[in-house]
Each structure stands twice: as structure tokens, then as C-alpha cells.
Protein backbone atom coordinates (compact mmCIF):
# COMPACT_ATOMS: atom_id res chain seq x y z
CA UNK A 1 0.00 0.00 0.00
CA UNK A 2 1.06 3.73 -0.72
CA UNK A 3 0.30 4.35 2.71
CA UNK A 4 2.59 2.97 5.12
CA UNK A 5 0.85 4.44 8.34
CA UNK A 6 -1.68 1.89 7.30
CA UNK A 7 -1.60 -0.82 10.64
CA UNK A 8 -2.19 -4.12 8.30
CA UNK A 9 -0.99 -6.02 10.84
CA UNK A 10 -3.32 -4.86 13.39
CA UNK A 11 -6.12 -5.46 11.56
CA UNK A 12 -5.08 -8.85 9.81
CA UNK A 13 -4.63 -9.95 13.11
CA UNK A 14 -8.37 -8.95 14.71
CA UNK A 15 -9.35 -10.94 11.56
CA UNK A 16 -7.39 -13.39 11.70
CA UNK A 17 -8.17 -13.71 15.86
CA UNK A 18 -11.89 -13.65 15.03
CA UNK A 19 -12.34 -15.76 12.16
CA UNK A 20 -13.00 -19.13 13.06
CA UNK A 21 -14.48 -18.25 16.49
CA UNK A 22 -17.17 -15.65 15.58
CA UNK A 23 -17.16 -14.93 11.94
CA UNK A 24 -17.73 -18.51 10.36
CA UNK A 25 -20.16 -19.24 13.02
CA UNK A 26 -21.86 -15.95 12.72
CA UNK A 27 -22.15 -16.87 8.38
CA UNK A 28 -23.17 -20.70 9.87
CA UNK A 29 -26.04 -19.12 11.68
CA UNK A 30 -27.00 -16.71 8.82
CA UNK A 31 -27.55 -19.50 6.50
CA UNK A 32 -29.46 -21.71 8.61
CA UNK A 33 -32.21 -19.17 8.85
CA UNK A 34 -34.07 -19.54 5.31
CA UNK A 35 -35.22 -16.38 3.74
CA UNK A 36 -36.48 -16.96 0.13
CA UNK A 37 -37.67 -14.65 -2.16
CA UNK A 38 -39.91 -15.59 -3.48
CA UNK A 39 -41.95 -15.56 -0.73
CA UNK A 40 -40.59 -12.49 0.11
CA UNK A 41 -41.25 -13.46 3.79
CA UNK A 42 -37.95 -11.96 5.25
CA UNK A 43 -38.26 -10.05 8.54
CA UNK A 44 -37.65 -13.37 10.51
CA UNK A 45 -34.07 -13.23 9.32
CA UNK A 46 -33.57 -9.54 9.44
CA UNK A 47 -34.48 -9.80 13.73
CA UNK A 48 -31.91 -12.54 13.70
CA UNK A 49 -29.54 -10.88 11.94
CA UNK A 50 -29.99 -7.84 14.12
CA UNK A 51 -30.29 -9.75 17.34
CA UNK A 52 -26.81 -11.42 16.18
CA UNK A 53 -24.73 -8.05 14.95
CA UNK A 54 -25.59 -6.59 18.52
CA UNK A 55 -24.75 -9.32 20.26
CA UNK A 56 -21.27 -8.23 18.56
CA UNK A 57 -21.73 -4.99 19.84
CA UNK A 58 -23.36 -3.40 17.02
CA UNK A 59 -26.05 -0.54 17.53
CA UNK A 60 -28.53 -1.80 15.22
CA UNK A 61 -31.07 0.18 13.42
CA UNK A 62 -34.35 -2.16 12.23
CA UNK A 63 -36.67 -0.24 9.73
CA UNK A 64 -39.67 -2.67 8.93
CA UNK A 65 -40.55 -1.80 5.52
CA UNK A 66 -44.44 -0.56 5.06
CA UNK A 67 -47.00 -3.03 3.58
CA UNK A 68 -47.87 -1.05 0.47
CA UNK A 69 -44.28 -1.03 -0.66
CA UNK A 70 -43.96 -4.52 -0.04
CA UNK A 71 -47.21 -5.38 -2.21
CA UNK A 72 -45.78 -3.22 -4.96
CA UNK A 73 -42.14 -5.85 -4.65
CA UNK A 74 -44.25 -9.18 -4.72
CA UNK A 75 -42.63 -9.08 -0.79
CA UNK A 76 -44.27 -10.57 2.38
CA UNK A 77 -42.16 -9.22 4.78
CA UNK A 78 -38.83 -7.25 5.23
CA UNK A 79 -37.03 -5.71 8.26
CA UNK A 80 -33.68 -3.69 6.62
CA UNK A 81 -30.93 -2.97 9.22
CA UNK A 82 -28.24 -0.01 9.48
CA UNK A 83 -25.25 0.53 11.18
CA UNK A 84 -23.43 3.20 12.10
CA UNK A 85 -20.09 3.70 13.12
CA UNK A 86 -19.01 7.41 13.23
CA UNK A 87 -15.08 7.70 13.41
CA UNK A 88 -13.35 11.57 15.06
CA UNK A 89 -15.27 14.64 15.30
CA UNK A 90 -14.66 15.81 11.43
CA UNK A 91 -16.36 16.01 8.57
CA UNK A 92 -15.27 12.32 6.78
CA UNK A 93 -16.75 10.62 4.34
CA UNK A 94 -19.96 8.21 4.79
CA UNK A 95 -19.08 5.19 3.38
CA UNK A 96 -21.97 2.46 2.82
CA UNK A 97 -21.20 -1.32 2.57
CA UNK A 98 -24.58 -3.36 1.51
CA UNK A 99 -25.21 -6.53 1.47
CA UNK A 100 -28.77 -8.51 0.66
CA UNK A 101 -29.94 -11.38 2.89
CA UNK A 102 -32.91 -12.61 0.73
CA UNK A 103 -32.26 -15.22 -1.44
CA UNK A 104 -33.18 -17.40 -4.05
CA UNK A 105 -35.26 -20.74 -3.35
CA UNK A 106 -32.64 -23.60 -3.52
CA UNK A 107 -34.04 -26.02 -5.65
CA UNK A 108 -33.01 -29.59 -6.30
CA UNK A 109 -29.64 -31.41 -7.01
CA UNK A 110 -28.13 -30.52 -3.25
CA UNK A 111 -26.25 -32.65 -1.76
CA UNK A 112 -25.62 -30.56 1.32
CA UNK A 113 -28.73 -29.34 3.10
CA UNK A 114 -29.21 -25.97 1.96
CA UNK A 115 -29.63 -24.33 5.60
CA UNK A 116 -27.58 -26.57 7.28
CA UNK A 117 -24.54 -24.11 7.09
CA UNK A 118 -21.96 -27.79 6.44
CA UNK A 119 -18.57 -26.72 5.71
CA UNK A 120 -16.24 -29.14 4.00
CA UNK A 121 -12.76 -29.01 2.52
CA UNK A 122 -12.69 -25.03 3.65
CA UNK A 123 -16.25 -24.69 2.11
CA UNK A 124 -19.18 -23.73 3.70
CA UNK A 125 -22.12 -24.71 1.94
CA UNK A 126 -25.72 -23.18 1.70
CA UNK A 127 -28.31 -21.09 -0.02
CA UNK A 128 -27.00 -17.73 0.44
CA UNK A 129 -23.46 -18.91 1.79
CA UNK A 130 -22.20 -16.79 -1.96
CA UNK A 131 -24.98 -14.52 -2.59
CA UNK A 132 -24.48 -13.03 -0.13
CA UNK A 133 -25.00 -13.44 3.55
CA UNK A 134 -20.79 -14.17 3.12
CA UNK A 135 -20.62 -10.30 2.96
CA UNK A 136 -22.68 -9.88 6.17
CA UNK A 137 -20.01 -11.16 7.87
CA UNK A 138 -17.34 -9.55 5.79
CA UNK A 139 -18.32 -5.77 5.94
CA UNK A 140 -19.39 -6.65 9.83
CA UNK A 141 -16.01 -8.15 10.89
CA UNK A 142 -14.24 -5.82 8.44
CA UNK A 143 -15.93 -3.07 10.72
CA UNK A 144 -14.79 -4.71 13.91
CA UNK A 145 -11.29 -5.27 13.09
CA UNK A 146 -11.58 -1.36 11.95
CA UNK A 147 -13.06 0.02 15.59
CA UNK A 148 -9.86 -1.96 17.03
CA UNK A 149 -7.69 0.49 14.83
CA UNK A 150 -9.96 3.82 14.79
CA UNK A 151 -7.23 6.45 15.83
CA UNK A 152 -7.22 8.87 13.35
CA UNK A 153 -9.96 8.39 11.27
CA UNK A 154 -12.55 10.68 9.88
CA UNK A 155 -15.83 9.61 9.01
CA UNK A 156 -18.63 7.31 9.08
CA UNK A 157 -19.05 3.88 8.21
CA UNK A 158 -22.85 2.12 7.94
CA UNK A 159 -23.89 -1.38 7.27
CA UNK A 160 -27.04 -1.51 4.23
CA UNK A 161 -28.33 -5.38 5.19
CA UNK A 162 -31.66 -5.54 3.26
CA UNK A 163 -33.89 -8.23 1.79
CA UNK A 164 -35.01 -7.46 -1.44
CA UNK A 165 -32.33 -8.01 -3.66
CA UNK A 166 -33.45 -11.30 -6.09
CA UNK A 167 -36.55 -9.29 -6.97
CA UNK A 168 -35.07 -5.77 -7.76
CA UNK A 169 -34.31 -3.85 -4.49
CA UNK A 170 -37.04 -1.13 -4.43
CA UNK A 171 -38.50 -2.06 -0.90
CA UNK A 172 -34.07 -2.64 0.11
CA UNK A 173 -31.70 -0.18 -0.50
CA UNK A 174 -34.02 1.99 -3.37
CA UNK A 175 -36.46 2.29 0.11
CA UNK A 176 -33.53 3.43 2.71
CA UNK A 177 -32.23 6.12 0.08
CA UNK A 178 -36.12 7.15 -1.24
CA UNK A 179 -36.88 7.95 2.25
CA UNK A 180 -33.69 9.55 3.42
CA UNK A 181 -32.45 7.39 5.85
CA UNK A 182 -29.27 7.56 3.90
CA UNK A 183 -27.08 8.93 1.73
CA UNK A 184 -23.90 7.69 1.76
CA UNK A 185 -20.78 9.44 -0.07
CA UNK A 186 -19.40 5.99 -1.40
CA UNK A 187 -20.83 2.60 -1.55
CA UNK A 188 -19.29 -0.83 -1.63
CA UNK A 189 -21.68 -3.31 -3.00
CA UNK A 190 -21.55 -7.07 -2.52
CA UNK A 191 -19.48 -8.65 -4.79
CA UNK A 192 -15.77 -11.21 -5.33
CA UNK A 193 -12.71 -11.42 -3.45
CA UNK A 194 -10.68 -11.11 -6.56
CA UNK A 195 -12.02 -8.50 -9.04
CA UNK A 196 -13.24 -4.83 -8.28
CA UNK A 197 -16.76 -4.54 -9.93
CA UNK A 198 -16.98 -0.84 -11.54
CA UNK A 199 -19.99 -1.92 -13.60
CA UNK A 200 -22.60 -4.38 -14.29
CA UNK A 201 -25.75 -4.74 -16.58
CA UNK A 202 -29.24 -4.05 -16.25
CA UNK A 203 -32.33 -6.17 -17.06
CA UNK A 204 -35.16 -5.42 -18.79
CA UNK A 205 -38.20 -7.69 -18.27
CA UNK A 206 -41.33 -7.85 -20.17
CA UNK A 207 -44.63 -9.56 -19.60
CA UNK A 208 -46.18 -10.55 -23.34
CA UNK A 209 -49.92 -11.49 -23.21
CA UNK A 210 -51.72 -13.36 -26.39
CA UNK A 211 -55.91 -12.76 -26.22
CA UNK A 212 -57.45 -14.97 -28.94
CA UNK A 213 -60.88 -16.98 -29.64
CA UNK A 214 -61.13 -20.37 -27.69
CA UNK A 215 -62.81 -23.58 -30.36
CA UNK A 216 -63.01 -26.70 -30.02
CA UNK A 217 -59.88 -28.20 -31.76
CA UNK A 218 -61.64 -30.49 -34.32
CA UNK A 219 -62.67 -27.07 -35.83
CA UNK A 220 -59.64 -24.91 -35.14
CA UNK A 221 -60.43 -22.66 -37.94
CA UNK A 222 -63.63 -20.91 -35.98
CA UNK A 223 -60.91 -20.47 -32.90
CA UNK A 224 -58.12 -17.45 -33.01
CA UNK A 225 -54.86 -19.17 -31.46
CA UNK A 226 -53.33 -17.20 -29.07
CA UNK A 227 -50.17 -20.01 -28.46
CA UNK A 228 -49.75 -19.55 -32.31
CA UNK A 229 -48.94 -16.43 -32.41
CA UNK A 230 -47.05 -16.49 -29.12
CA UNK A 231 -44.61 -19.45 -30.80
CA UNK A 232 -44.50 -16.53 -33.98
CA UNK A 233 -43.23 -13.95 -31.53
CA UNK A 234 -40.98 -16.22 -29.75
CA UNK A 235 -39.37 -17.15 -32.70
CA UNK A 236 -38.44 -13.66 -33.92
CA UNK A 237 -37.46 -13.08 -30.24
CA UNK A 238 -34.69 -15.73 -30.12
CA UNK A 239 -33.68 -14.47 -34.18
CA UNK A 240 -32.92 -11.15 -32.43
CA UNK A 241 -30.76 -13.19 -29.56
CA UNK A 242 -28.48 -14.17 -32.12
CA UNK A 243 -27.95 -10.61 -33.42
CA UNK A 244 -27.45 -9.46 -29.78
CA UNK A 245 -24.22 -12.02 -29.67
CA UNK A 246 -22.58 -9.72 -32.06
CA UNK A 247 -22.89 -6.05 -29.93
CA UNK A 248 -19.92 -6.39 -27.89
CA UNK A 249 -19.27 -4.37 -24.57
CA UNK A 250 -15.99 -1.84 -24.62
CA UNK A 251 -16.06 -2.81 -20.39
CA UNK A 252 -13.75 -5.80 -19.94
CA UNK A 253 -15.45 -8.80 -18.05
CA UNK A 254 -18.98 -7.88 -19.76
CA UNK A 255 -19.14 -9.43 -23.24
CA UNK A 256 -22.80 -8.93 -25.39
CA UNK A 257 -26.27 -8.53 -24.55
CA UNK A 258 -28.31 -11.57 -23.35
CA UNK A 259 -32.01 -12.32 -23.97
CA UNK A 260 -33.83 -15.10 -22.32
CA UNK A 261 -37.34 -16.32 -22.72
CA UNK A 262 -37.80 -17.47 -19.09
CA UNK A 263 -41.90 -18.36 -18.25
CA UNK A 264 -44.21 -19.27 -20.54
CA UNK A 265 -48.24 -20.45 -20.08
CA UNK A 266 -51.51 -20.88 -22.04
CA UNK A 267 -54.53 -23.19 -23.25
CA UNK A 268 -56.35 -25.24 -21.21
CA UNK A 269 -56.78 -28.55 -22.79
CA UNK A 270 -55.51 -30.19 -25.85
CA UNK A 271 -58.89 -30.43 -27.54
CA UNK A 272 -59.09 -26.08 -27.26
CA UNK A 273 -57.89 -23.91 -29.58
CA UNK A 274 -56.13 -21.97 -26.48
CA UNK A 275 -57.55 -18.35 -26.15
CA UNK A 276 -54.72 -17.21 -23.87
CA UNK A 277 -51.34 -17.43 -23.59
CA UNK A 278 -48.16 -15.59 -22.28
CA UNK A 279 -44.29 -15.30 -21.71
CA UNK A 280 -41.83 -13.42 -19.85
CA UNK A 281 -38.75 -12.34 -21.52
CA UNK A 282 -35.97 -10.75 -20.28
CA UNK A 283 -33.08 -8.69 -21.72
CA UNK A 284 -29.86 -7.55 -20.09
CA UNK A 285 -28.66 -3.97 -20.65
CA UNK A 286 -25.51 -3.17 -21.37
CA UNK A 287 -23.51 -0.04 -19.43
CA UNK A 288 -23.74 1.74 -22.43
CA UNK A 289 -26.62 1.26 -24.07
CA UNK A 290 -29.44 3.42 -23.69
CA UNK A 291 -32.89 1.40 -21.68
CA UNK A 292 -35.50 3.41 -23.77
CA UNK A 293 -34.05 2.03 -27.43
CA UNK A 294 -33.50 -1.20 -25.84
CA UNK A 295 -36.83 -1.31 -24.67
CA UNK A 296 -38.51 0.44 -28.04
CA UNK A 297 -36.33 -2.24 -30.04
CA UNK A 298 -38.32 -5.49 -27.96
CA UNK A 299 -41.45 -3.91 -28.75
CA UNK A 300 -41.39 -3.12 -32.12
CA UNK A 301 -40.14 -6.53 -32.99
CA UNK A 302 -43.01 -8.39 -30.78
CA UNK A 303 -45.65 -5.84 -32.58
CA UNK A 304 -44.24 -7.15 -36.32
CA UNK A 305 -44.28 -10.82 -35.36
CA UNK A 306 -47.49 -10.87 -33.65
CA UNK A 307 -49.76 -11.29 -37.00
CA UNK A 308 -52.15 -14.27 -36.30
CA UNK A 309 -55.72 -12.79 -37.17
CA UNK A 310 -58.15 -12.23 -34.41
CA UNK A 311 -55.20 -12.75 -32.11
CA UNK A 312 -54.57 -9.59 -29.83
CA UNK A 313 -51.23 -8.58 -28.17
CA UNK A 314 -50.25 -6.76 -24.84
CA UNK A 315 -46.99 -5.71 -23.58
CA UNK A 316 -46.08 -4.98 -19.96
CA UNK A 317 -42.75 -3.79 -18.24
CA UNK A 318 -42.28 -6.08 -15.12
CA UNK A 319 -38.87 -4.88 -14.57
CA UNK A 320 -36.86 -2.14 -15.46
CA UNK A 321 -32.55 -2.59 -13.64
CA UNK A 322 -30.62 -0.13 -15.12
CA UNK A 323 -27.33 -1.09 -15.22
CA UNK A 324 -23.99 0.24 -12.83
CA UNK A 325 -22.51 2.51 -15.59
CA UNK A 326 -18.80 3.04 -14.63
CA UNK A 327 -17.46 6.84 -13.70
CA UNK A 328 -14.55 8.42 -12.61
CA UNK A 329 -15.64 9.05 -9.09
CA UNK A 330 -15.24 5.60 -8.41
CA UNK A 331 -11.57 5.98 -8.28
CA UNK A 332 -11.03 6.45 -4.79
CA UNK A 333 -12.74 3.17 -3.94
CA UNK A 334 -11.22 1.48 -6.65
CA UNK A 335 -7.93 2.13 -5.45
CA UNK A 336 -8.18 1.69 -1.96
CA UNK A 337 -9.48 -1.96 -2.56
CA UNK A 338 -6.87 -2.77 -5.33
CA UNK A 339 -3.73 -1.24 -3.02
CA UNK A 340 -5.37 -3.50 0.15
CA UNK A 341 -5.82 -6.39 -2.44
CA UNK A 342 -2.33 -6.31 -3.71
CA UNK A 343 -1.25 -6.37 0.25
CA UNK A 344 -2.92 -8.91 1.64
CA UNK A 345 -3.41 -11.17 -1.76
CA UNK A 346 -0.54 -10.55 -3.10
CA UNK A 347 -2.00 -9.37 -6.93
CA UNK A 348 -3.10 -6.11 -8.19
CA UNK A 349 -6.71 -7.41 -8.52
CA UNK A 350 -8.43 -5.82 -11.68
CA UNK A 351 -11.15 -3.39 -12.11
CA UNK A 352 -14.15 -4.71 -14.50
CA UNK A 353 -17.52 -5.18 -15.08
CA UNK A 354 -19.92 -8.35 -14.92
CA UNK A 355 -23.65 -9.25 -16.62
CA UNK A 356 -25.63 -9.74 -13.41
CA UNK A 357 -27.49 -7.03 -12.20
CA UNK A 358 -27.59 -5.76 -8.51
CA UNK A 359 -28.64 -3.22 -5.97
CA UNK A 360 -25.11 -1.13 -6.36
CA UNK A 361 -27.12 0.38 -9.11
CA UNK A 362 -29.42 1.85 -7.03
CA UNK A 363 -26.71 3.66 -4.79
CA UNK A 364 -25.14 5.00 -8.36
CA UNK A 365 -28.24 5.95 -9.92
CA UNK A 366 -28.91 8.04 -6.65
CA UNK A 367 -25.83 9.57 -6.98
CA UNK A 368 -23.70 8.06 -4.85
CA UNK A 369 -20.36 6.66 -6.52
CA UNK A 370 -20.82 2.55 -6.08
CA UNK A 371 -18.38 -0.42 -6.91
CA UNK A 372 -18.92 -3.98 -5.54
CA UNK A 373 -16.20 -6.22 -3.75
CA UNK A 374 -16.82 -9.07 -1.04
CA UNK A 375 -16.44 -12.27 -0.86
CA UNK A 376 -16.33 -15.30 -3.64
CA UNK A 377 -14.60 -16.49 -6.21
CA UNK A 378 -13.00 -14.93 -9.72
CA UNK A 379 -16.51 -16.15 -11.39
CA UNK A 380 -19.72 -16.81 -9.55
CA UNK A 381 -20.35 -19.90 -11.67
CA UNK A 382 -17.60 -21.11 -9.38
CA UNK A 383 -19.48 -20.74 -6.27
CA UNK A 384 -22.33 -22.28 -7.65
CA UNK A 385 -24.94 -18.99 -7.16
CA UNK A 386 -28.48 -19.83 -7.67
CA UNK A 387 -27.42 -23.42 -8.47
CA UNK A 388 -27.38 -26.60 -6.26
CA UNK A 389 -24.17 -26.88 -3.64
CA UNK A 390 -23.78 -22.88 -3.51
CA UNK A 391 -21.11 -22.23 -1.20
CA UNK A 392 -18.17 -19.59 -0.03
CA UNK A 393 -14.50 -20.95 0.21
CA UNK A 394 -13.88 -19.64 3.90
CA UNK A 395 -10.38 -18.39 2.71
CA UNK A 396 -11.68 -16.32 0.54
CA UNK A 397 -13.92 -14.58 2.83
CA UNK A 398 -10.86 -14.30 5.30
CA UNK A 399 -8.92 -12.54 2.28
CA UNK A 400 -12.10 -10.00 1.54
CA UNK A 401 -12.51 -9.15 5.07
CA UNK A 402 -9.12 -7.76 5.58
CA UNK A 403 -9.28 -6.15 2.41
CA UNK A 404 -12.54 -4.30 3.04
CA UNK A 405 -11.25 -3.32 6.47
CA UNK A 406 -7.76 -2.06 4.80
CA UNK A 407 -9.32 -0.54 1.89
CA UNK A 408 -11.44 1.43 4.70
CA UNK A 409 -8.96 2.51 6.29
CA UNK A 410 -7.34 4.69 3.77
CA UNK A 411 -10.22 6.16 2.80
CA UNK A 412 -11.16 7.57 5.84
CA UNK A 413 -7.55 8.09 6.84
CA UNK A 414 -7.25 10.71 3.82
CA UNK A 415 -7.56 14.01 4.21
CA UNK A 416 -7.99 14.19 0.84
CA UNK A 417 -11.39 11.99 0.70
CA UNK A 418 -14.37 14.44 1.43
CA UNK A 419 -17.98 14.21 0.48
């Protein structure tokens, strides 16, 4: 690091002291709490979450988020937490780490129970173990190991743990900043022990409904076949994937635009000529690429390829992400991580991009300069997120954790690092 008042040994060793002990047990506990979404039904884990961080001597804020807003997110329940550490009597920055405790529903193919936490060969296994409950316990133990080395600093450091992540983050962090419970200077976002993110893509998901004329089907020519012309718009749908595989992304670790057809319905016998039907698609945004043409472009090819007569068609926005568009304010952060990378890794870890969409997005959109780093692997495939066997290699966690707290450091060490 350029900063050789920096006490890395200090803090590597709370880390290191508090690892096995209370950090691995505190991610063992976090993942044997289930908190799927969908349901949505997450406030169970955010008062065990809570009840946990202050029994670690956290002050712990718990903001239940209002039953309207959770109706609009598909959401059940959700408690978000923040933390606050204020470091000196200046005018530091506030720095925001955030991390999502809802989760995806695990599926089949395990062959570790999904909340039972196992850990094996330095792995600890479990829905959410990746993505990312890990990076509760990173940005909470990266915060302890800081309060153990807090002379000199200037600033404020909060803990974002919300629940709304997997279905778009509007009742998480898009609620904390919408009503003003914060407004961080810099965010850290969950993310990989071995990459800085600087940007990521957004998703745009559409909801494509087919009215036609049920018959029965030894007469299908008195019917209007809504499935028909769903297959017709379907086809020209996955046509256009294939042109998307050629628009390439200037961002390194982000290669072309993706489009998916993920749910699809109608009819309601085989002897009907089906008078509904329906799909979902879904199409990831590029950093630079601009939502409205992206979005005009879907629609005007569903509108040419829906042409079966009598057969009406109705388009819906479920989901608008826009993507984490890279900027030069994220420098600082960028950095810091990459100087407390190269220390305690020993590599100058690079700064890219990724196609997944998250709630750092949020945080930039509002202004606030966002990159993501925590704890995983160089790919996420590795780690098996939203697959069977998702897990965290404890090491790894270990590494991001001292990072985080080193990277933290400097930044609020520098007098040169205001709001």
C-alpha cells in the first residue's frame, strides 16, 4: 500500500483472531435461517440478523418496511438494518457497505442441506453462503477489526443489510435512500474477493400477453390461437438473440447482450384452440446502451411478429434494472481496494464489469459513486450462485474481510477523501 501508516498487521490480526471463532459461526447461523424470495417473507431473518450483529456490539437500526411497498415488490415481509459507526469529530466521508440477505429458493440437485450451514474441505455450503449473507459477515467483521484500529480516522461507516435483492431492491436499499435514511458518499456493493466490480448490466423484463378466440380443436379454424402467435413472436425473439451475440461491450469482463425467454403459459386442454397465452422475456442492458431504445427495439419486434388474425397482443414492463454505468468518481474506492488487495493477496486485482445485475445500481443511480467487492470467487459460476451446492470458500472470505477493512482505512484516513 502507498500508505505505510496503514496498521495491516493490526487489523489482519483482529481478523485473523476472530475468524473461526465468531465470523464462520456468525455466516453458519446466517444461512441456517431460510429467507427466500420468493416468498418475500424476510423479517424473521432480518431480527436474527440484528439480534446477532448486537450481540457483537453493534447498535442496530431495524426499519420494517411498510406493507404497500412490499405489495408493490411481490414481498411478504422485510425488516432492513443499518449501522453506524461514526469515526473523530470531522467532517469524513460516509461510506456504505450493503449486502442482501434474501435469497433465491434452492431447488433440487443438493447434496448438502441448503440451511444446514456444512462446511467441507474449507467450504461452507448453503443457499446464500455466496450470494451473499458471506458479505454480512465480511463488511461486519471488516468493521470490527476497523473500531480496534480507529485512531485517526474521519468519518462514518454504515452497514445496508436488506432483503429485497433477487426481486429488484425497491423495498431494500431503493427504500432506505427514497426515504432519506441515507445517503452515503461511497458505496461498496456485494461482490468477489478477486475482481473490483466498476460496472454491471441491467435487465429489462417484459410480460407478453396473447388474447385470442377459444374452439373446439376439431374445428380450429372458428378459434383465433393465441399459443400460435405467441410461438410466432418467440421465434423472432430468439432471431434477435443471435444478433445481440454480435454487440460487444468496450467494459472488460462484460461481453454482449443476453435475452432469455424465461416463463411461458396458455390453453387449457388439448382439444381447445387456447384463447390465452403468455411469456416473460428478459433482456440484459448493457452499461452503455441506452434502456428506452433497448426497450422500443423489444417492442417493435413483438408488434411485427405478432400477426395471427383475431389474435390480440399486450406488452407490460415487469422490470426495469438499469445497469452500474462506470465513472470516474469511483476511483477512490477502486484504489483503496486494489492497493489493500495487492497487500494482503498478493495481486493487483483488476477493475471490470460483470452481466448480473444488482442493488449497487441503485446507490449510483442516486448519486452516490458505487463499486462492488466481497467475498467469492474470480466467477460466480464457481461458487455455484443460484445453483445446487452454492457455497463460499472460507479463505476467501478471510482474504475480503481484511481487504474491506484495509481498503477502509485509507479512505477515511485521507484528508484528501471528502464528500
Amino acid at each position: 500500500m502507498s500508505d505505510e501508516k496503514i496498521p495491516r498487521d493490526g487489523i489482519e490480526h483482529v481478523v485473523d483472531r476472530d475468524f473461526d471463532t465468531l465470523q464462520v459461526a456468525f455466516l453458519r447461523e446466517l444461512v441456517r435461517v431460510p429467507s427466500d424470495n420468493p416468498p418475500g417473507d424476510c423479517a424473521l431473518h432480518g431480527r436474527f440478523a440484528a439480534d446477532h450483529l448486537q450481540e457483537l456490539g453493534f447498535a442496530v437500526e431495524r426499519h420494517a418496511v411498510p406493507a404497500d411497498v412490499l405489495a408493490r415488490s411481490g414481498l411478504r415481509s422485510v425488516i432492513n438494518l443499518i449501522v453506524r459507526r461514526r469515526f473523530g469529530s470531522g467532517d469524513g466521508p460516509v461510506i456504505a457497505l450493503n449486502a442482501h440477505g434474501d435469497v433465491v429458493p434452492p431447488g433440487g440437485g443438493w447434496t448438502h442441506d441448503p440451511y444446514g450451514g456444512v462446511i467441507e474441505d474449507g467450504r461452507l455450503y448453503g443457499r446464500g453462503a455466496a450470494v451473499s449473507k458471506s458479505d454480512f459477515a465480511t463488511y461486519a467483521f471488516a468493521l470490527r477489526a476497523l473500531n480496534a484500529h480507529a485512531a485517526g480516522l474521519q468519518g462514518q461507516v454504515e452497514l445496508h443489510f436488506t432483503y429485497d435483492e433477487e426481486t429488484g431492491g425497491s423495498a431494500g436499499p431503493g427504500w432506505l435512500l427514497d426515504q432519506g435514511l441515507t445517503r452515503p458518499d461511497y458505496v461498496i456493493s456485494a461482490g468477489f474477493t478477486y475482481g473490483v466490480m466498476i460496472a454491471h448490466n441491467g435487465s429489462l423484463q417484459l410480460d407478453v400477453a396473447f388474447t385470442g378466440k377459444s374452439a373446439h380443436s376439431a374445428w380450429p379454424g372458428t378459434g383465433c390461437d393465441a399459443i400460435q402467435a405467441a410461438c410466432r413472436v418467440m421465434a423472432a425473439l430468439y432471431a434477435h438473440r443471435e444478433e445481440l451475440a454480435l454487440r460487444t461491450s468496450p467494459v472488460p469482463g462484460i461481453d454482449a447482450p443476453t435475452l432469455v425467454i424465461g416463463t411461458m403459459g396458455g390453453g387449457v386442454a388439448a382439444n381447445v384452440v387456447p384463447e390465452q397465452a403468455a411469456f416473460r422475456v428478459e433482456r440484459r442492458i448493457l452499461p452503455h446502451e441506452n434502456p428506452e431504445e433497448v426497450e422500443r427495439e423489444l417492442r417493435d419486434i413483438i408488434a411485427r411478429a405478432a400477426t395471427v388474425d383475431g389474435v390480440t397482443c399486450a406488452v407490460r414492463r415487469h422490470l426495469l434494472a438499469l445497469p452500474l454505468v462506470p465513472e470516474a468518481r469511483q476511483a477512490p474506492l477502486v484504489a483503496a481496494l486494489q492497493d489493500a488487495a495487492e497487500a494482503v493477496i498478493g495481486e493487483r486485482i483488476p477493475a471490470q464489469g460483470m452481466a448480473l445485475f444488482t442493488d449497487a445500481r441503485l446507490y449510483s443511480n442516486a448519486g452516490c459513486p458505487t463499486v462492488l467487492y466481497g467475498a467469492g470467487p474470480r466467477r460466480l459460476q464457481d461458487a455455484n450462485g443460484h445453483r445446487a451446492d452454492e457455497h463460499v470458500v472460507l479463505e476467501d472470505m478471510r482474504r475480503a474481510t481484511k481487504v474491506v477493512a484495509l481498503a477502509l482505512w485509507r479512505l477515511l484516513s485521507r484528508q484528501g477523501l471528502t464528500p
